[in-house]
Protein backbone atom coordinates (compact mmCIF):
# COMPACT_ATOMS: atom_id res chain seq x y z
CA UNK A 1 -39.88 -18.91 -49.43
CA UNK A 2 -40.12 -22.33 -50.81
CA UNK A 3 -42.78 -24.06 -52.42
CA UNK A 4 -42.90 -26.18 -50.04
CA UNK A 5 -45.01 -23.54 -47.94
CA UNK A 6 -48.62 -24.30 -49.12
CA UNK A 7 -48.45 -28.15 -48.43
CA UNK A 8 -47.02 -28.02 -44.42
CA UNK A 9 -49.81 -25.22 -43.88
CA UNK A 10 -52.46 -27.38 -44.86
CA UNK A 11 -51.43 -30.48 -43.17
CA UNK A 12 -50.67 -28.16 -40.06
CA UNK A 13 -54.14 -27.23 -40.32
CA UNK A 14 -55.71 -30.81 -40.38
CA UNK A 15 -54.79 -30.69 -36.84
CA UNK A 16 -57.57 -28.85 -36.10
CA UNK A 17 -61.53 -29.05 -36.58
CA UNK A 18 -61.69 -26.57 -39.53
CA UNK A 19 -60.02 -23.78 -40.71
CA UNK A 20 -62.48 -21.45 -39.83
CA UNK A 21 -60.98 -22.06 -36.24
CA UNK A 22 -57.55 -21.47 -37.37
CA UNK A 23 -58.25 -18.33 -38.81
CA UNK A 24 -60.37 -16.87 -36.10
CA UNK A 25 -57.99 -17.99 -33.23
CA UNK A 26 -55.04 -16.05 -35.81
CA UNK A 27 -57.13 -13.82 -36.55
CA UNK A 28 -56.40 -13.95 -40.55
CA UNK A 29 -59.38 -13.20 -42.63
CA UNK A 30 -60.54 -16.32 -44.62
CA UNK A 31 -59.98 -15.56 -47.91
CA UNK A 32 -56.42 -14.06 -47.45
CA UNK A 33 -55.69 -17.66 -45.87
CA UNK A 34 -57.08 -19.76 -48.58
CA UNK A 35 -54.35 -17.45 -50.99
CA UNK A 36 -51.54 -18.70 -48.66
CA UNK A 37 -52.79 -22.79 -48.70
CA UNK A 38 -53.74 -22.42 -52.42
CA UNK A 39 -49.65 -21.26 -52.97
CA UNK A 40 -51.58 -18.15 -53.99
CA UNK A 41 -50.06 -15.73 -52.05
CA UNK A 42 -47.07 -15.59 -49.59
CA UNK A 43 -47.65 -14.37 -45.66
CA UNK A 44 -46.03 -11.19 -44.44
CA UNK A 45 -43.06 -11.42 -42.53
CA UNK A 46 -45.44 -10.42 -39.29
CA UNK A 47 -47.70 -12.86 -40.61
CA UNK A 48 -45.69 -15.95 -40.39
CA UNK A 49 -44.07 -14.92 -37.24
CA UNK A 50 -47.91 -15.34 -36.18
CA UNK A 51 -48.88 -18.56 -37.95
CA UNK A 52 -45.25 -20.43 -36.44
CA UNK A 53 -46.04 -19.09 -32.91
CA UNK A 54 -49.81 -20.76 -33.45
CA UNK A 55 -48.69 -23.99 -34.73
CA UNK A 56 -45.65 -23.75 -32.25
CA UNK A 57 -42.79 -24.04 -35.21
CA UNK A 58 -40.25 -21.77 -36.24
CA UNK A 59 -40.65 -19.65 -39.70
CA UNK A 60 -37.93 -21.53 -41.41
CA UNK A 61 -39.34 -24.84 -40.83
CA UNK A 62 -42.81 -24.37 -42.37
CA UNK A 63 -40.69 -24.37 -45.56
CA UNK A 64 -38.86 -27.33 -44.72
CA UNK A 65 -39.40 -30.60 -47.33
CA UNK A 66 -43.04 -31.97 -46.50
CA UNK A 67 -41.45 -35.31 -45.42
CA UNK A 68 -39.61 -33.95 -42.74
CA UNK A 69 -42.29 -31.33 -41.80
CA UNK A 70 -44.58 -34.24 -41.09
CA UNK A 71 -42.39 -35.30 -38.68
CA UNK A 72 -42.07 -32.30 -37.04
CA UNK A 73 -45.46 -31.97 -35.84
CA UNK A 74 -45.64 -35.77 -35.43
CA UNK A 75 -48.27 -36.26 -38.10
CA UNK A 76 -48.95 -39.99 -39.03
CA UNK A 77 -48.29 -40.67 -42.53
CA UNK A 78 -49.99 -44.02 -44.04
CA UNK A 79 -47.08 -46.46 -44.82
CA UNK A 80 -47.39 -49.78 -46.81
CA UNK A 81 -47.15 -51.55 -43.41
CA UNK A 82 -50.16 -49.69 -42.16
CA UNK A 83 -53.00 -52.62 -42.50
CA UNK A 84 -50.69 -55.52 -40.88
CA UNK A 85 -50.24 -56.43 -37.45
CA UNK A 86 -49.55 -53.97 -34.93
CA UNK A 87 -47.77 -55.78 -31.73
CA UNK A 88 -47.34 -52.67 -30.05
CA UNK A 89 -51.14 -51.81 -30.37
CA UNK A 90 -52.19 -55.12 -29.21
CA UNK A 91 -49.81 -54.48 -26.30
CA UNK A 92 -51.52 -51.47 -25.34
CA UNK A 93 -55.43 -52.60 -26.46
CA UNK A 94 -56.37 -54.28 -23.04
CA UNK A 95 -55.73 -50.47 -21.66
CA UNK A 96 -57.95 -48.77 -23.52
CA UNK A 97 -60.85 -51.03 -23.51
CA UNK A 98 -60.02 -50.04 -19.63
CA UNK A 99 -59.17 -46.75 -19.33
CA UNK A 100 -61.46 -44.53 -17.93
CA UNK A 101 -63.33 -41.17 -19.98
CA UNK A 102 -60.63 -38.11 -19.82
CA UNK A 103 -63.46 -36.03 -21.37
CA UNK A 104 -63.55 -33.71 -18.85
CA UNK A 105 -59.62 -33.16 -18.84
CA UNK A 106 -59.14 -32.52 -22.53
CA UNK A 107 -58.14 -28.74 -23.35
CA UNK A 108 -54.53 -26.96 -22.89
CA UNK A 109 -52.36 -26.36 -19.81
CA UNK A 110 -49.26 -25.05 -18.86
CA UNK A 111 -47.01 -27.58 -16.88
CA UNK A 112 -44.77 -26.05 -13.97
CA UNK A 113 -42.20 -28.69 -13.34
CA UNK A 114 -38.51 -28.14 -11.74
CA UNK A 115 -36.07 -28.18 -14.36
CA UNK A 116 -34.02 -31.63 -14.89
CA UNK A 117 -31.74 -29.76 -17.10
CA UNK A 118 -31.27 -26.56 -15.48
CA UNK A 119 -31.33 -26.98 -11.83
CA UNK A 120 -33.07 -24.48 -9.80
CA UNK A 121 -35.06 -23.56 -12.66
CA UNK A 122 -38.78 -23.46 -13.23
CA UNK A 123 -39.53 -24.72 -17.19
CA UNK A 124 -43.38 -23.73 -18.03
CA UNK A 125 -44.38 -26.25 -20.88
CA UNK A 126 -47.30 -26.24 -23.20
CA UNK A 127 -49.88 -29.16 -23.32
CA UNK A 128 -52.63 -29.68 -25.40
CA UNK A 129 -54.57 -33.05 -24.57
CA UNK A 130 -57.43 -34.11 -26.69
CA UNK A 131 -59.66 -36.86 -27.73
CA UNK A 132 -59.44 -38.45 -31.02
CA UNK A 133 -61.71 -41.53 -31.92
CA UNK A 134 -61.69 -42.72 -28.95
CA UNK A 135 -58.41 -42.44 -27.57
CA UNK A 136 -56.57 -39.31 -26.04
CA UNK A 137 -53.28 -38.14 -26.86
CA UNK A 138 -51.56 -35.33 -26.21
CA UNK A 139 -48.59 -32.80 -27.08
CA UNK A 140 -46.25 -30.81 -25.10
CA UNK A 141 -44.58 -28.08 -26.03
CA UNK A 142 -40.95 -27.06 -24.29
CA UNK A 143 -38.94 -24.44 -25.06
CA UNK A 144 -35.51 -23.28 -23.13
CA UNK A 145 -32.60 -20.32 -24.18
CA UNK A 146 -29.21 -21.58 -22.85
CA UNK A 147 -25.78 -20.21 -23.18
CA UNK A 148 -23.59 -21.86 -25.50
CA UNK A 149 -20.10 -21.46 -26.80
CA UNK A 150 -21.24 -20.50 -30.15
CA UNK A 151 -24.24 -19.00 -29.42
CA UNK A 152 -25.01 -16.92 -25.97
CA UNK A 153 -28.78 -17.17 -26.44
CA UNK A 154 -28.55 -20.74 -27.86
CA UNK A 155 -32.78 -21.97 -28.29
CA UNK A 156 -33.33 -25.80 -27.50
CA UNK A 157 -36.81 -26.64 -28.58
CA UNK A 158 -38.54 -29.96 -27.95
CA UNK A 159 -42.40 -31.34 -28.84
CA UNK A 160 -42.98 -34.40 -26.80
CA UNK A 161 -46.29 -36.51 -27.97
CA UNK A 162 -48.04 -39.12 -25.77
CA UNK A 163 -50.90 -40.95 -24.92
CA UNK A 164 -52.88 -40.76 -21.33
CA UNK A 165 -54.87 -43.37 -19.82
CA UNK A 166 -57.38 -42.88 -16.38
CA UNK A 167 -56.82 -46.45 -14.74
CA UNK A 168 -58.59 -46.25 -11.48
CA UNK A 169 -57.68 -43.15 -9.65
CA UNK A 170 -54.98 -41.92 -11.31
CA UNK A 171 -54.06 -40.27 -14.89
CA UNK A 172 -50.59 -41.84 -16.83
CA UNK A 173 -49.58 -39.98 -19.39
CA UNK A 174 -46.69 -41.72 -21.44
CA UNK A 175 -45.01 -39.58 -24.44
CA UNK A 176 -41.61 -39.23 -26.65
CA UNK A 177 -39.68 -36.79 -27.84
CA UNK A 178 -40.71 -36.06 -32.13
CA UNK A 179 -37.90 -34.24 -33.04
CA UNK A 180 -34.94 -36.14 -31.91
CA UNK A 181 -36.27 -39.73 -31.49
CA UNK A 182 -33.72 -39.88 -28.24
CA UNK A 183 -36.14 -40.15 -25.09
CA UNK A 184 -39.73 -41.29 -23.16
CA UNK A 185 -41.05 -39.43 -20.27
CA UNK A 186 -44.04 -40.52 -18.80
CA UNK A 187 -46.33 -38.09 -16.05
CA UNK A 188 -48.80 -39.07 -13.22
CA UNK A 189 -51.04 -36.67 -12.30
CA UNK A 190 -53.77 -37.03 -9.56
CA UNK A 191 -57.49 -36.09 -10.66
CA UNK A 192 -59.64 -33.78 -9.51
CA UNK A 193 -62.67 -34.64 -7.84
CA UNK A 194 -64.18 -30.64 -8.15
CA UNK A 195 -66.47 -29.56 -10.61
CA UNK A 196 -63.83 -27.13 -11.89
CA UNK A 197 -60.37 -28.15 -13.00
CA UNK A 198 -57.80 -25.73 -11.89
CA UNK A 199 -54.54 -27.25 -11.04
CA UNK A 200 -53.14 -30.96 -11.30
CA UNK A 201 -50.76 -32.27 -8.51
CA UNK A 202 -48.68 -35.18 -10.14
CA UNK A 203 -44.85 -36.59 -10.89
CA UNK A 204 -43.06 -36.57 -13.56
CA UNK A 205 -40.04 -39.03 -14.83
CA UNK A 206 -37.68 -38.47 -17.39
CA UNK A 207 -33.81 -37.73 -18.36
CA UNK A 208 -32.11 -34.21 -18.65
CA UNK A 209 -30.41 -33.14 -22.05
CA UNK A 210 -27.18 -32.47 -20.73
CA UNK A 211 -24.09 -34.97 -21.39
CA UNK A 212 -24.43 -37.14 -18.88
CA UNK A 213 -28.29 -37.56 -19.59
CA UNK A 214 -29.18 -38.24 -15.95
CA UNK A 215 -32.45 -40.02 -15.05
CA UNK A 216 -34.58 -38.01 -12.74
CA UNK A 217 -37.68 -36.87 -11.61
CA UNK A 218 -39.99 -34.12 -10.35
CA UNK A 219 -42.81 -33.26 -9.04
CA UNK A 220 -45.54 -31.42 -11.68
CA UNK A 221 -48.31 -28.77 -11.91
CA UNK A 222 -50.49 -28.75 -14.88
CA UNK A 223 -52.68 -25.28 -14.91
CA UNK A 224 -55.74 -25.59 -17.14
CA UNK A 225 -56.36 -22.84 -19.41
CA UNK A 226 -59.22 -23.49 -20.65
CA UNK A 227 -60.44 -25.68 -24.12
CA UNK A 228 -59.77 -23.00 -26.48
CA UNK A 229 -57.23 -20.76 -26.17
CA UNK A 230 -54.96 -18.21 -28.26
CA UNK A 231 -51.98 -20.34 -28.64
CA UNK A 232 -49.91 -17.35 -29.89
CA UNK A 233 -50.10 -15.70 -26.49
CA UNK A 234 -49.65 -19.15 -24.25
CA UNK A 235 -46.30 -20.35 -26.50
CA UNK A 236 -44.35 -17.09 -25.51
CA UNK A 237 -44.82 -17.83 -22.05
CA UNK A 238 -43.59 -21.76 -22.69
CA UNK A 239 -39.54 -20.98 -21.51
CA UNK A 240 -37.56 -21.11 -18.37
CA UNK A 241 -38.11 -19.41 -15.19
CA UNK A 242 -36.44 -18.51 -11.92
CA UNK A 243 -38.33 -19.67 -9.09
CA UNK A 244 -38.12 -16.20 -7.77
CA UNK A 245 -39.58 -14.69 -10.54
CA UNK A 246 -43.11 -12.94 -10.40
CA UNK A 247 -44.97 -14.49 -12.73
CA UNK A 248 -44.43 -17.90 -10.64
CA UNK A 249 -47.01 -17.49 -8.21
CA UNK A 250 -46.62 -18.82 -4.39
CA UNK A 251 -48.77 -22.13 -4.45
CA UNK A 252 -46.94 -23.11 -7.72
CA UNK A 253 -43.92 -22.84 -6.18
CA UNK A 254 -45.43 -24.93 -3.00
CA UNK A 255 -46.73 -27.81 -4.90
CA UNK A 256 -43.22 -28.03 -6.73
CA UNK A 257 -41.51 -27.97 -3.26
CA UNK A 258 -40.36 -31.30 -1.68
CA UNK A 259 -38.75 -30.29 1.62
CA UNK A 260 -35.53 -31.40 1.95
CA UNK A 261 -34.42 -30.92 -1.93
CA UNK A 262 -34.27 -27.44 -2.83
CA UNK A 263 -34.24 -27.67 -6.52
CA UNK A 264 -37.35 -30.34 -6.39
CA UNK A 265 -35.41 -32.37 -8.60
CA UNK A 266 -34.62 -36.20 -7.54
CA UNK A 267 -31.93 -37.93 -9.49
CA UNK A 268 -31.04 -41.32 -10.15
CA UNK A 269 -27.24 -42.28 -10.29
């Protein structure tokens, strides 16, 4: 393991309120964690299959060069350019001295959506949308095995961050891909008016990642699971699904429906 260990825990970590948190929601007693960020000690094998599940990485790639593990997880790093004009920020400031309070919306979620690069298919996805001074971003987590002709069980992984914005009665959520730079999606969900948030009825736009990278879109479900959750647990469920399959229950697979397209999947030639 490299050295390099120590330094992407940590700033994996400052995603979160403490590390208290992390270690409870692991469930990694403090002081053996404070060994592993200190470059102390070294994690178990069974441990650090744990902590990459939790922070949504693979093991390799918490050893990767600190650099590039920053822009993994799409942390910000401070550049010399940081304190000069922004025109993109500008752009976007009239929006969120408009946008309404998502408060009430921030936790995690699993997103049904119909597959854009495996037709037919249901893709469960992983968000996690929060506040932070002020403004609220999120992250999405996808994961999908494909065949290959090197590698039957071939793992595409991709970690989409965004921002979302309530203007009137509706919820945009606008986001890129982190890890490959190489697309935008951007999601319109409808809010709910209920005390309780359940499920989110919306549309989502985007391209797929095959060859021909074909614009298209699809209807979405996001299914809160609450504001705290073990993370562990929900990323093994973020993969691809048949729609038959039982763990897709039937008013999932209704709100994804659109009638006359079988695959719920529109796209643009």
């Amino acid at each position: 393991m490299s050295d390099h260990f120590a330094n992407n825990l940590k700033l994996a970590c400052s995603h979160y309120r403490s590390i208290s948190e992390v270690c409870r929601q692991l469930s990694i007693n403090r002081a053996q964690f404070n060994k592993y960020l200190s470059g102390q000690s070294r994690p178990t094998a069974y441990n650090l299959k744990r902590i990459g599940d939790f922070f949504g990485v693979e093991d390799y790639e918490l050893n990767l060069p600190p650099e590039q593990f920053a822009r993994l997880i799409g942390a910000r790093i401070p550049s010399e350019h940081s304190g000069q004009h922004d025109p993109i920020s500008e752009l976007f400031k009239p929006l969120h001295e408009h946008a309404g309070n998502l408060s009430r919306y921030c936790g995690y979620y699993f997103e049904y959506s119909n597959c854009m690069s495996v037709p037919g298919s249901i893709l469960v996805s992983l968000v996690h949308l929060r506040e932070e001074r002020g403004s609220f971003l999120f992250e999405r987590q996808e994961r999908q095995e494909r065949s290959s002709a090197t590698d039957v069980h071939a793992e595409v992984r991709c970690r989409y961050l965004g921002a979302a914005f309530q203007l009137q009665d509706r919820v945009f959520l606008i986001d890129y891909e982190s890890l490959t730079l190489n697309e935008m999606s951007q999601t319109i969900l409808i809010p709910s008016f209920k005390s309780r948030i359940t499920r989110l009825n919306g549309l989502k736009t985007g391209v797929s990642s095959g060859d021909r990278r074909n614009p298209a879109c699809t209807r979405v479900v996001w299914e809160f699971l609450g504001e705290e959750i073990n993370r562990i647990n929900a990323y093994r469920q973020v993969k691809l699904y048949r729609p038959d399959d039982p763990r897709i229950d039937d008013d999932v697979r209704e709100r994804l429906s659109v009638g006359p397209l079988s695959n719920g999947l529109f796209e643009i030639e």
